[in-house]
Structures are given as structure tokens and as C-alpha cells.
PDB file of N, CA and C in Angstrom:
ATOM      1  N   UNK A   1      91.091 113.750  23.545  1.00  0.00           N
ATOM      2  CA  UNK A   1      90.617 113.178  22.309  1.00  0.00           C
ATOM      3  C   UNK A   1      91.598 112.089  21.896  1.00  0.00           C
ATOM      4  N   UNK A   2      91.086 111.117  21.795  1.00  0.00           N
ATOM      5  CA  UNK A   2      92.001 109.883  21.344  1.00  0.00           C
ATOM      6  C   UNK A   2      92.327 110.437  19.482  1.00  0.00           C
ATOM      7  N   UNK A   3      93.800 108.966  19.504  1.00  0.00           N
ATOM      8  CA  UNK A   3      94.307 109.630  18.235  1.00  0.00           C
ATOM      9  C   UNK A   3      93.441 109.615  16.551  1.00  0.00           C
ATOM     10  N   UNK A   4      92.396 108.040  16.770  1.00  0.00           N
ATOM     11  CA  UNK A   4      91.467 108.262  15.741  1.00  0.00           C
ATOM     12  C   UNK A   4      90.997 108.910  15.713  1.00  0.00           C
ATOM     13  N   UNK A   5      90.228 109.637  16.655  1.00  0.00           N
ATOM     14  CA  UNK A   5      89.032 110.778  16.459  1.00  0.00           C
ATOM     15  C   UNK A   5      90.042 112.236  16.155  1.00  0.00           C
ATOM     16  N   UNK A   6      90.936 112.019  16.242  1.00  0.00           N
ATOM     17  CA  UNK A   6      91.800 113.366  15.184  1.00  0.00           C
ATOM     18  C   UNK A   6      92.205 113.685  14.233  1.00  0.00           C
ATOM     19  N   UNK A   7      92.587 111.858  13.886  1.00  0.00           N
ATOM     20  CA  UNK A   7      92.818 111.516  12.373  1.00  0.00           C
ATOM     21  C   UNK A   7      91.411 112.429  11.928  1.00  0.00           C
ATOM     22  N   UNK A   8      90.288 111.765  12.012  1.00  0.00           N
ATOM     23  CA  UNK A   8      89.242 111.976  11.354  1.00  0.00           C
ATOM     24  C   UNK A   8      88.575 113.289  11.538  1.00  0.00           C
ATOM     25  N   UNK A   9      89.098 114.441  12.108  1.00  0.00           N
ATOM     26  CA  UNK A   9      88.670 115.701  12.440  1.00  0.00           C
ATOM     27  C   UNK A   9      89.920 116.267  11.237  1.00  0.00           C
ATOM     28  N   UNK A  10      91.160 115.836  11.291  1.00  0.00           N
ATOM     29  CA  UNK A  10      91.855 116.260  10.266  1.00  0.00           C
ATOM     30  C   UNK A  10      91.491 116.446   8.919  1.00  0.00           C
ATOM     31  N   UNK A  11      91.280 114.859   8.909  1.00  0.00           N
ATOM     32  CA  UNK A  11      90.731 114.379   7.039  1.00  0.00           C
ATOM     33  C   UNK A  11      89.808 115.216   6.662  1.00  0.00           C
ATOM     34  N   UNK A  12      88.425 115.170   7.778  1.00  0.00           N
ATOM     35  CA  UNK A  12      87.224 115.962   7.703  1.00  0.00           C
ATOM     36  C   UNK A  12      87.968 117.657   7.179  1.00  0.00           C
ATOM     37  N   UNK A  13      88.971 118.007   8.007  1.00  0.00           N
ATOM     38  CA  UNK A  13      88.682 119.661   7.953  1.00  0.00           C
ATOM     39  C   UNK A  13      89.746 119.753   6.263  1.00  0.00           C
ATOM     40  N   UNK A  14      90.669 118.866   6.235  1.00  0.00           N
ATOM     41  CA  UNK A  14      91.315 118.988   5.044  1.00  0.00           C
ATOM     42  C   UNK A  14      90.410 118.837   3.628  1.00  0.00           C
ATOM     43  N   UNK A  15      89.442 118.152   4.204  1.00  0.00           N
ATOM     44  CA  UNK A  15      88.796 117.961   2.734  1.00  0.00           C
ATOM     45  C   UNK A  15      87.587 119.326   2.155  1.00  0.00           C
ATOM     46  N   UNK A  16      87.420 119.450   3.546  1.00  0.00           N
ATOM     47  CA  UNK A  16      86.612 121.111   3.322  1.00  0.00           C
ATOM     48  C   UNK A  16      87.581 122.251   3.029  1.00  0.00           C
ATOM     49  N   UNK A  17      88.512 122.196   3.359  1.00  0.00           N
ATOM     50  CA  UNK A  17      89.543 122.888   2.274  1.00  0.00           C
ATOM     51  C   UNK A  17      90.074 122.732   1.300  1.00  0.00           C
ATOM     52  N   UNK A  18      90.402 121.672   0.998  1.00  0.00           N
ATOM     53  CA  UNK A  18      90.495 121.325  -0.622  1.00  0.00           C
ATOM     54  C   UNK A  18      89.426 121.539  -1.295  1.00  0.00           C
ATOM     55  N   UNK A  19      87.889 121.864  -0.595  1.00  0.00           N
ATOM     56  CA  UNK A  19      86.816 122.200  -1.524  1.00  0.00           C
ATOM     57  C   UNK A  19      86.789 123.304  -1.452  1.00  0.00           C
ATOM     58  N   UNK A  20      87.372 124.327  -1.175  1.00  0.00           N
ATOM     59  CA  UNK A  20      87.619 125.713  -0.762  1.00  0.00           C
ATOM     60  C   UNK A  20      87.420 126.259   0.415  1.00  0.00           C
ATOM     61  N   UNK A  21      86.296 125.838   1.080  1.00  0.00           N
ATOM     62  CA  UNK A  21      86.003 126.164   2.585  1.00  0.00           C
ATOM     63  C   UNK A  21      87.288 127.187   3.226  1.00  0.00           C
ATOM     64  N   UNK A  22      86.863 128.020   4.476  1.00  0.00           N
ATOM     65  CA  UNK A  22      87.348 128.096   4.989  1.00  0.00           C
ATOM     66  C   UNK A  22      87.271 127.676   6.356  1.00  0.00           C
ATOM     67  N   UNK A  23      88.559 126.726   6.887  1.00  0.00           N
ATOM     68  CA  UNK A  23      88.673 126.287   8.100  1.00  0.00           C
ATOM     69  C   UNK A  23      89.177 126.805   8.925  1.00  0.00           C
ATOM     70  N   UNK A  24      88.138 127.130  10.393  1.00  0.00           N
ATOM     71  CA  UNK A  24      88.816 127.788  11.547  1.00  0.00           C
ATOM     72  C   UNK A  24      89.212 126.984  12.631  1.00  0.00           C
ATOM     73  N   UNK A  25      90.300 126.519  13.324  1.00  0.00           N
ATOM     74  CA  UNK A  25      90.865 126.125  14.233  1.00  0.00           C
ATOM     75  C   UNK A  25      91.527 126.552  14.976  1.00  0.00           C
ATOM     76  N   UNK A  26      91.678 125.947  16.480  1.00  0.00           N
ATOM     77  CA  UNK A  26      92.629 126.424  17.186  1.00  0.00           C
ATOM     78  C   UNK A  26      93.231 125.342  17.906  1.00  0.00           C
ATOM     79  N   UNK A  27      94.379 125.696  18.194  1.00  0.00           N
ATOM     80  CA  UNK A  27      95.057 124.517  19.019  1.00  0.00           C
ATOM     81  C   UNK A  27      96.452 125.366  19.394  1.00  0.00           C
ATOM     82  N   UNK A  28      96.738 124.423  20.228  1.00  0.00           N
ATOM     83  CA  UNK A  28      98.029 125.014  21.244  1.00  0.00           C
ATOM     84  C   UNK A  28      99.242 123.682  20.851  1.00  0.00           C
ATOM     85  N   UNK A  29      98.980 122.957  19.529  1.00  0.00           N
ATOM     86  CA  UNK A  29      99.827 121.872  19.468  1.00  0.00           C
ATOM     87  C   UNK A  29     100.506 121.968  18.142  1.00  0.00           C
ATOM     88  N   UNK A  30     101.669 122.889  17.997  1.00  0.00           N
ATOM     89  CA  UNK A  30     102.610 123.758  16.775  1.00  0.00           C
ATOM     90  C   UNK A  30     102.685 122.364  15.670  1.00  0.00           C
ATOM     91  N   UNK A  31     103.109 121.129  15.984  1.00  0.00           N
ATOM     92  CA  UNK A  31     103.053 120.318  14.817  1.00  0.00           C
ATOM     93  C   UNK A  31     101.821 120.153  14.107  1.00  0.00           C
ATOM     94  N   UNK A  32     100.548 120.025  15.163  1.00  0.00           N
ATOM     95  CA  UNK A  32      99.597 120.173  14.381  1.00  0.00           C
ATOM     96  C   UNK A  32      98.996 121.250  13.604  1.00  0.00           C
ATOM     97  N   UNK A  33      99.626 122.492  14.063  1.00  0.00           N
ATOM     98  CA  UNK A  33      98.966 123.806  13.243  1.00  0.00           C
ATOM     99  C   UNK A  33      99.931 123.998  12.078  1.00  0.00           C
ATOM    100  N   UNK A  34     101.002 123.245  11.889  1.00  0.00           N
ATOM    101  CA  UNK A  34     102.132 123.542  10.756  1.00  0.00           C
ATOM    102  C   UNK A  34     101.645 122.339   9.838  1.00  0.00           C
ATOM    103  N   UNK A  35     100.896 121.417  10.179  1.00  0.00           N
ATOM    104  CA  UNK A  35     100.415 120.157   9.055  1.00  0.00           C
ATOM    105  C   UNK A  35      99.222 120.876   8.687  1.00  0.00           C
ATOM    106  N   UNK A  36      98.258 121.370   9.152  1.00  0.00           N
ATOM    107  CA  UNK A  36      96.934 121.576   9.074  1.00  0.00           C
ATOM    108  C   UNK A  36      96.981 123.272   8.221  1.00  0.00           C
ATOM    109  N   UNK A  37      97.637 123.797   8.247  1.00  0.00           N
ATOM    110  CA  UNK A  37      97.364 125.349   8.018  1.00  0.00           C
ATOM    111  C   UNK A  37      98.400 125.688   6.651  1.00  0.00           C
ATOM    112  N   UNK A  38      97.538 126.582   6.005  1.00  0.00           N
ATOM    113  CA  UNK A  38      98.315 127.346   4.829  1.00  0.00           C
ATOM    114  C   UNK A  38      98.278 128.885   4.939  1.00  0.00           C
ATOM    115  N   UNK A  39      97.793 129.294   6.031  1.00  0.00           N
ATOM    116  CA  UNK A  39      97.601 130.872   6.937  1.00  0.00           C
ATOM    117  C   UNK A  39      97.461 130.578   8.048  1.00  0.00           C
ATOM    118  N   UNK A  40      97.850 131.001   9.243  1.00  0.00           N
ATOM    119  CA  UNK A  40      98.092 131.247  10.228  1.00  0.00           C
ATOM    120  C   UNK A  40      97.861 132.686  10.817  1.00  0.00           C
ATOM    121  N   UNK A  41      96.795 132.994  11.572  1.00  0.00           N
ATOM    122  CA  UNK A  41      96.470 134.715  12.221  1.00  0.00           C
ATOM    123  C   UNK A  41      96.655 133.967  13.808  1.00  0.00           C
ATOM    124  N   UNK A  42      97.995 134.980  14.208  1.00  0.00           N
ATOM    125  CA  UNK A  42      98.277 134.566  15.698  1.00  0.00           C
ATOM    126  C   UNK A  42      97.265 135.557  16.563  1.00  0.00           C
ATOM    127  N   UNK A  43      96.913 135.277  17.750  1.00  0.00           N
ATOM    128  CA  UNK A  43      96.039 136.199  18.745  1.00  0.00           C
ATOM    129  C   UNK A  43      96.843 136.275  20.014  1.00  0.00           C
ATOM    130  N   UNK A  44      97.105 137.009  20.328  1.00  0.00           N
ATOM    131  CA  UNK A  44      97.870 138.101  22.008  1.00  0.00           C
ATOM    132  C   UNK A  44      97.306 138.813  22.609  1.00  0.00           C
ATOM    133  N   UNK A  45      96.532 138.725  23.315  1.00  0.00           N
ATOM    134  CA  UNK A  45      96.669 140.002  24.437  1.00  0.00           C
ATOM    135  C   UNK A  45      95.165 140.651  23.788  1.00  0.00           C
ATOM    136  N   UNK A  46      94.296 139.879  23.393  1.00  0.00           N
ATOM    137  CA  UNK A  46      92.913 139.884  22.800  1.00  0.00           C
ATOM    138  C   UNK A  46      93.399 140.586  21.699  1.00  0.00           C
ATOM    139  N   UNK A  47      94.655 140.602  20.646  1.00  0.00           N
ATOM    140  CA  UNK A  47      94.929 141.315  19.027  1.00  0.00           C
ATOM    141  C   UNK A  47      95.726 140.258  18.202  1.00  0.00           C
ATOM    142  N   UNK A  48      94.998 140.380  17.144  1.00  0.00           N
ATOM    143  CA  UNK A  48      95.945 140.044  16.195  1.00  0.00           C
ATOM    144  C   UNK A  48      97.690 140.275  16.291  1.00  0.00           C
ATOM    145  N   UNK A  49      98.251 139.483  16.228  1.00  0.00           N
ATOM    146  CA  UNK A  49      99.454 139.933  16.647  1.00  0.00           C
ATOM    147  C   UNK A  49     100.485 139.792  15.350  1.00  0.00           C
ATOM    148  N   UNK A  50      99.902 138.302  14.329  1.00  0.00           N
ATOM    149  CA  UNK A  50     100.816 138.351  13.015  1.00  0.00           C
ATOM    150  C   UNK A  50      99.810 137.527  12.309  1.00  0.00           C
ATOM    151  N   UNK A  51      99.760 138.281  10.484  1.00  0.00           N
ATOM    152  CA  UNK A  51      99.365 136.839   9.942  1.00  0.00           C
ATOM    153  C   UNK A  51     100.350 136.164   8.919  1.00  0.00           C
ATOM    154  N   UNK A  52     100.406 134.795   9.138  1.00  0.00           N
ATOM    155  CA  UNK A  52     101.820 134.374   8.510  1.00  0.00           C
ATOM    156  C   UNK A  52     101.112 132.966   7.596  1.00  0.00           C
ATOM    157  N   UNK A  53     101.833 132.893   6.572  1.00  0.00           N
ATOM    158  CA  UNK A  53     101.992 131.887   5.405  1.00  0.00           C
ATOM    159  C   UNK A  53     103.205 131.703   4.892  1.00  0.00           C
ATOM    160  N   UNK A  54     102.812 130.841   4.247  1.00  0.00           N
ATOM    161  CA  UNK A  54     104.367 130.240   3.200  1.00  0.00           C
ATOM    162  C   UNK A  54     105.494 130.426   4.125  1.00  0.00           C
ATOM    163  N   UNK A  55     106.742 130.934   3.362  1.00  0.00           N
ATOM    164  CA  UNK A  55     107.754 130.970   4.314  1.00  0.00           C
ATOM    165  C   UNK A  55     107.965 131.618   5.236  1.00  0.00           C
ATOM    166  N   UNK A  56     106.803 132.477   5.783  1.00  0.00           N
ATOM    167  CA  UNK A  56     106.737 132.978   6.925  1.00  0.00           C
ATOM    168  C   UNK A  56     106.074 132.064   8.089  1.00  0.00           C
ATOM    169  N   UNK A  57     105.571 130.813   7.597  1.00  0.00           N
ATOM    170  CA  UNK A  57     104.846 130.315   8.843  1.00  0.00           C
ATOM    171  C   UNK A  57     105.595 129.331   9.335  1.00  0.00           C
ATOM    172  N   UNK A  58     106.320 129.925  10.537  1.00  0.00           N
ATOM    173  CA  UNK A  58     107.575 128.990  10.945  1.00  0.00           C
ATOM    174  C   UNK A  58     107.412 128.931  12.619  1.00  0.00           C
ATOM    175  N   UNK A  59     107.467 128.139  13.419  1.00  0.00           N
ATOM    176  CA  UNK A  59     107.588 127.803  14.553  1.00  0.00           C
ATOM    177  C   UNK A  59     108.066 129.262  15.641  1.00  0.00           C
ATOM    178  N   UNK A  60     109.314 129.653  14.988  1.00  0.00           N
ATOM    179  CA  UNK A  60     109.975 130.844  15.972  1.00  0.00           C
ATOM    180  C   UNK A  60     109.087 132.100  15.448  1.00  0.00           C
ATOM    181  N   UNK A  61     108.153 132.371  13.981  1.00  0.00           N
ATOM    182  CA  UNK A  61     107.539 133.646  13.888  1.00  0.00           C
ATOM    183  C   UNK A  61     106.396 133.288  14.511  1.00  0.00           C
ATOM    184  N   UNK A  62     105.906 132.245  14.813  1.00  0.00           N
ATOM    185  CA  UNK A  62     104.217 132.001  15.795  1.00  0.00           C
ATOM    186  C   UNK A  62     104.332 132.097  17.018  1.00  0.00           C
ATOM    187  N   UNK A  63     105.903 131.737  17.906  1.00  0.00           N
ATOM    188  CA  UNK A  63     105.741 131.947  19.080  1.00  0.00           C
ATOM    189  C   UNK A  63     106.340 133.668  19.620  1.00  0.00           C
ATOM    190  N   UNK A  64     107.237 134.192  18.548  1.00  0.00           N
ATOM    191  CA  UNK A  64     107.642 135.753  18.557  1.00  0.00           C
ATOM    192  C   UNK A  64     105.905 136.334  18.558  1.00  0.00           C
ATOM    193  N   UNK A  65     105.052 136.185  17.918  1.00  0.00           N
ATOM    194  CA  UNK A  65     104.626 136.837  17.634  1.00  0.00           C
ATOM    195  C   UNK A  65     103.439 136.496  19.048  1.00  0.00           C
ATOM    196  N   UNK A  66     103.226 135.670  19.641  1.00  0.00           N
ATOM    197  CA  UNK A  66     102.609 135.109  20.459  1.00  0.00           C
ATOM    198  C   UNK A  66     102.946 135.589  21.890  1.00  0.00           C
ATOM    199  N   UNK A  67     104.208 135.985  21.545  1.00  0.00           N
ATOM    200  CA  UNK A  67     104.776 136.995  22.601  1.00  0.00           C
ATOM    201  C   UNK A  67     105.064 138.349  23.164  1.00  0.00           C
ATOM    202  N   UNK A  68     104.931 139.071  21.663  1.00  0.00           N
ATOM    203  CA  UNK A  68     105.263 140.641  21.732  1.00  0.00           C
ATOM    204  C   UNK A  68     104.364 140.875  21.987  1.00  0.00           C
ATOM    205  N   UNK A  69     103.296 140.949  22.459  1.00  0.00           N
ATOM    206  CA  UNK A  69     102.468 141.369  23.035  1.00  0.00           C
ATOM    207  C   UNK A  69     102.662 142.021  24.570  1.00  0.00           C
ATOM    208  N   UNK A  70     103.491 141.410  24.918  1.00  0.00           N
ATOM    209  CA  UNK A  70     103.956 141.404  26.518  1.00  0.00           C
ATOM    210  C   UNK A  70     105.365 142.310  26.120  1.00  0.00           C
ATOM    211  N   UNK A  71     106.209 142.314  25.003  1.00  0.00           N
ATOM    212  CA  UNK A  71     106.754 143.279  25.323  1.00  0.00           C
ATOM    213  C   UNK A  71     106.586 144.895  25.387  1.00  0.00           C
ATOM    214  N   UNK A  72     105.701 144.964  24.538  1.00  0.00           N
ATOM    215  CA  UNK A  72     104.836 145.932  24.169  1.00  0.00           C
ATOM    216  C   UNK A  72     104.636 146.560  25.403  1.00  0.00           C
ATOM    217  N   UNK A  73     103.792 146.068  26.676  1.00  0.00           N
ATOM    218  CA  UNK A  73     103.282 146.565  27.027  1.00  0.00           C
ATOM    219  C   UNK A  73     103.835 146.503  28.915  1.00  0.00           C
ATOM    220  N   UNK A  74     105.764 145.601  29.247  1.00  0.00           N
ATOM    221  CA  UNK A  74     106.276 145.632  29.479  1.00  0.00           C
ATOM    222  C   UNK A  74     107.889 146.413  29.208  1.00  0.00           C
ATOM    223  N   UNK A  75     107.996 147.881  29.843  1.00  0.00           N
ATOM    224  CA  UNK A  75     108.966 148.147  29.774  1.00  0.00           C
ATOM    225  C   UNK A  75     110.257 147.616  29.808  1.00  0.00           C
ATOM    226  N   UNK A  76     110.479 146.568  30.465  1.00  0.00           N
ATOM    227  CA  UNK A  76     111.403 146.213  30.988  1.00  0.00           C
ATOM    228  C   UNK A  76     112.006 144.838  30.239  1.00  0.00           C
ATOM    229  N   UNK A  77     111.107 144.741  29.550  1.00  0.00           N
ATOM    230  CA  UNK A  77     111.101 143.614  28.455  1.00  0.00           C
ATOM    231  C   UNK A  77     112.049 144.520  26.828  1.00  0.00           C
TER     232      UNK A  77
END
């Protein structure tokens, strides 16, 4: 996706949240989910693994949490 057509998927989804909407997204690109999001529900291992806001929604608790999944279910971890 080129960079206009993201601008304008942004603006679009920000403005349906400022009207209350709720917006569902996904992406694998952390700057964009830390501009775009005021909740954050991480998914692992087909589970919920954390849901994080405010000063919990930080780079090292999305990828911890993106991960324990595998320790969980790795001893050796």
C-alpha cells in the first residue's frame, strides 16, 4: 500500500473514532499501532494474551505479551 492510501485509511479510521465507532485493526507495524490505538488486545497462540491502554500500552508490554505464549507452553523457556 503506498503512503497516501494510508494517510487516508488513517484519517478515515480516526474520524470514525472520534465519532465513537469502534475501530478494528491489525497490523504488524508497532509505530503504527501506538499512533492509531487507545486499547490494544494482543492475540498468541489463537488467545488473548494482554489488553493494554494508557500507560500500559508500550512497545516492550505488546511484544512480552506477544510472546508468553510460547513460554507457557515451552518448558525450557
Amino acid at each position: 500500500m503506498d503512503v497516501g492510501a494510508k494517510s487516508e485509511i488513517h484519517a478515515v479510521a480516526r474520524r470514525f473514532a472520534d465519532e465513537g465507532a469502534a475501530v478494528l485493526m491489525t497490523t504488524s507495524d508497532m509505530d503504527e499501532l501506538l499512533q492509531l490505538s487507545s486499547r490494544v488486545l494482543v492475540l498468541a497462540g489463537g488467545e488473548v494474551t494482554a489488553e493494554l491502554s494508557g500507560q500500559a500500552l508500550t512497545p516492550p508490554a505488546i511484544i512480552d505479551a506477544a510472546f508468553q505464549h510460547q513460554s507457557r507452553k515451552d518448558p525450557a523457556a
